[in-house]
Protein backbone atom coordinates (compact mmCIF):
# COMPACT_ATOMS: atom_id res chain seq x y z
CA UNK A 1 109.00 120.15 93.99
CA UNK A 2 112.75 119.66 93.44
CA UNK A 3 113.13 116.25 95.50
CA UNK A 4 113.80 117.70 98.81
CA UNK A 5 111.18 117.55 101.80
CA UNK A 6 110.77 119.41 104.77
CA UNK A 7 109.43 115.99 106.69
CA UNK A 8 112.70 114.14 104.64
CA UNK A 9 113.44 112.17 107.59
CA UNK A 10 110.65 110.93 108.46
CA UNK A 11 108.86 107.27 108.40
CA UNK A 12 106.19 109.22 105.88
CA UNK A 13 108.67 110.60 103.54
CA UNK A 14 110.33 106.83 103.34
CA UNK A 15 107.13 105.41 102.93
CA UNK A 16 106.70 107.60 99.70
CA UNK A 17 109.40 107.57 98.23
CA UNK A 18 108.96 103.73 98.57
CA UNK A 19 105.44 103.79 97.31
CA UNK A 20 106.89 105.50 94.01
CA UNK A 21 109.11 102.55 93.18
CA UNK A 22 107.41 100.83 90.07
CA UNK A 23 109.10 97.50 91.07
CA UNK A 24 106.40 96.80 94.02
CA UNK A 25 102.94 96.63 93.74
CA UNK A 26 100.89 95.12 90.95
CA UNK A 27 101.76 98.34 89.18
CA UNK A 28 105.17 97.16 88.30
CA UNK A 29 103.44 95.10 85.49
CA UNK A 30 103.49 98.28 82.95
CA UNK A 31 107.17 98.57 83.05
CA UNK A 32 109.80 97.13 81.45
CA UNK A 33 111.87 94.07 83.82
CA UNK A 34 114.82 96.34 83.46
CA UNK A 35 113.04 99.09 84.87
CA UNK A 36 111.35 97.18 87.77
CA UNK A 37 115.04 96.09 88.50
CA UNK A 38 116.22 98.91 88.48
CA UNK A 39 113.64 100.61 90.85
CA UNK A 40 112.59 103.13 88.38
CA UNK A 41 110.09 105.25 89.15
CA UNK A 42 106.74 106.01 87.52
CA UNK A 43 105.56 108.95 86.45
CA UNK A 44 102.28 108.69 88.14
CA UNK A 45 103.59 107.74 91.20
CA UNK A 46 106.04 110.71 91.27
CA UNK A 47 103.63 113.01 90.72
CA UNK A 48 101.33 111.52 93.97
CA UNK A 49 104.40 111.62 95.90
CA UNK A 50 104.79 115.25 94.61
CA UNK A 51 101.32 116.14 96.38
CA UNK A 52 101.83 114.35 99.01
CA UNK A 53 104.88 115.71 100.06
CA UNK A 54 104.27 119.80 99.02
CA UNK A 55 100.67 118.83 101.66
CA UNK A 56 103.27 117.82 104.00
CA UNK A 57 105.58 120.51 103.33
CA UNK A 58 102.90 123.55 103.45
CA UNK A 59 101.71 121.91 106.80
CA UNK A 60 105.05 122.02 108.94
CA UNK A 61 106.33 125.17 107.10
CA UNK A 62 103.03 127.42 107.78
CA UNK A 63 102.05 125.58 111.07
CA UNK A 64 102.44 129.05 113.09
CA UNK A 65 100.62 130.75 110.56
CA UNK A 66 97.42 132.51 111.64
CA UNK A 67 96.64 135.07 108.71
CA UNK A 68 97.64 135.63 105.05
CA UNK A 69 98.71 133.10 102.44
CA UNK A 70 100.12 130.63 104.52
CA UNK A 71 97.74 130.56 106.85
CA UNK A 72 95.44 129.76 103.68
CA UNK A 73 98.35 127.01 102.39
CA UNK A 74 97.92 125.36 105.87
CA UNK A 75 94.25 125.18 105.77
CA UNK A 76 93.82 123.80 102.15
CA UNK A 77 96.35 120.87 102.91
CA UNK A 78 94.80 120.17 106.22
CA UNK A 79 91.83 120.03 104.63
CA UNK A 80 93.12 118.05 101.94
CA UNK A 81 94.56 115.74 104.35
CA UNK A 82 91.61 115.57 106.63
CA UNK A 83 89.01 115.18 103.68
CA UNK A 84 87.37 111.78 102.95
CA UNK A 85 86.04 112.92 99.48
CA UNK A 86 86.95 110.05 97.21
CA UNK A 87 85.24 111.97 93.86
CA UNK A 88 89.01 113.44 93.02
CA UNK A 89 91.21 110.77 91.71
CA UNK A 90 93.85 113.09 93.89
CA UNK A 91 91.97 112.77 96.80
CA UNK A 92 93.73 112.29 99.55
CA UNK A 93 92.17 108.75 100.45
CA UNK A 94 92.58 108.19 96.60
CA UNK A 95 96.42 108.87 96.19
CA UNK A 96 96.67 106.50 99.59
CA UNK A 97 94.59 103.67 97.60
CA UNK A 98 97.33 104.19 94.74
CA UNK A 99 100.30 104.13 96.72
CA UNK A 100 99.48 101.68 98.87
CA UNK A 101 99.57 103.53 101.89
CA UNK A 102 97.38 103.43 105.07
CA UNK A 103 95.39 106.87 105.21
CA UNK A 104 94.94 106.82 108.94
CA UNK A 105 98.72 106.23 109.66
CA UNK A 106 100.05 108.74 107.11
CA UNK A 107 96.91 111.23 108.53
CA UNK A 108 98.49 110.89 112.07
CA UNK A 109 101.99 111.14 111.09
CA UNK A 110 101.20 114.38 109.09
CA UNK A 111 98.69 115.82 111.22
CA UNK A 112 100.42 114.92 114.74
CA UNK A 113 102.75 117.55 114.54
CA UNK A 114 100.29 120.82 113.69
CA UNK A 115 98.30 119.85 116.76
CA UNK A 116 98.90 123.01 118.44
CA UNK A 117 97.37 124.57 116.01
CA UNK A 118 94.09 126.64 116.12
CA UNK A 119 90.82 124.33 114.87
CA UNK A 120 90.42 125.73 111.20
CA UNK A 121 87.19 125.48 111.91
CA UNK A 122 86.97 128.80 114.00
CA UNK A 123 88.91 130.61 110.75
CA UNK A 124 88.15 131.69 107.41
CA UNK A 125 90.06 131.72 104.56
């Protein structure tokens, strides 16, 4: 997770690195005015955008998959993505809450371009 993304130009990959800035949301109130001027980033919110964007990442780079270890990287952030479990504080719906993001927009954007792929439901892992 060295800062680059796969889906880097994006609306999704805006909208997180947006959604790690510390200087919006009611977040910003834990930081220091310098560092909301600054736009500094939070540690929490890093790492979120971190998960997000290695989901996003195993999605598009394994999306032909159909066997092996990315076909198994696929499925578990499809799953992730497609999951409505809110008992993980890294849920998916959970990290959306925290970032301030709309789940079923960020689900399409992610999830719109692996539609050709086979329903994970006929597969197993």
């Amino acid at each position: 997770m060295n800062g680059t993304s796969v889906v880097s130009g994006n609306t999704t990959a805006r909208n997180l690195y947006l959604a790690a800035d510390c200087s919006h949301g009611k977040d910003a109130d834990h930081g220091s005015k310098d560092d909301r001027q600054f736009g500094k980033v939070c540690p929490e919110r890093k790492l979120a955008v971190a998960v997000f964007s290695q989901a996003a990442n195993d999605l598009w780079k394994f999306r032909h998959a159909r066997r092996g270890a990315g076909y198994s990287l696929y499925a578990d952030a499809r799953n992730w993505i497609t999951s409505n479990d809110r008992k993980w504080p890294y849920s998916f719906l959970n990290l959306c809450d925290v970032l301030h993001l709309a789940a079923d927009a960020i689900r399409a954007e992610l999830l719109g371009s692996t539609s050709g792929h086979p329903s994970l439901k006929s597969r197993t892992t």
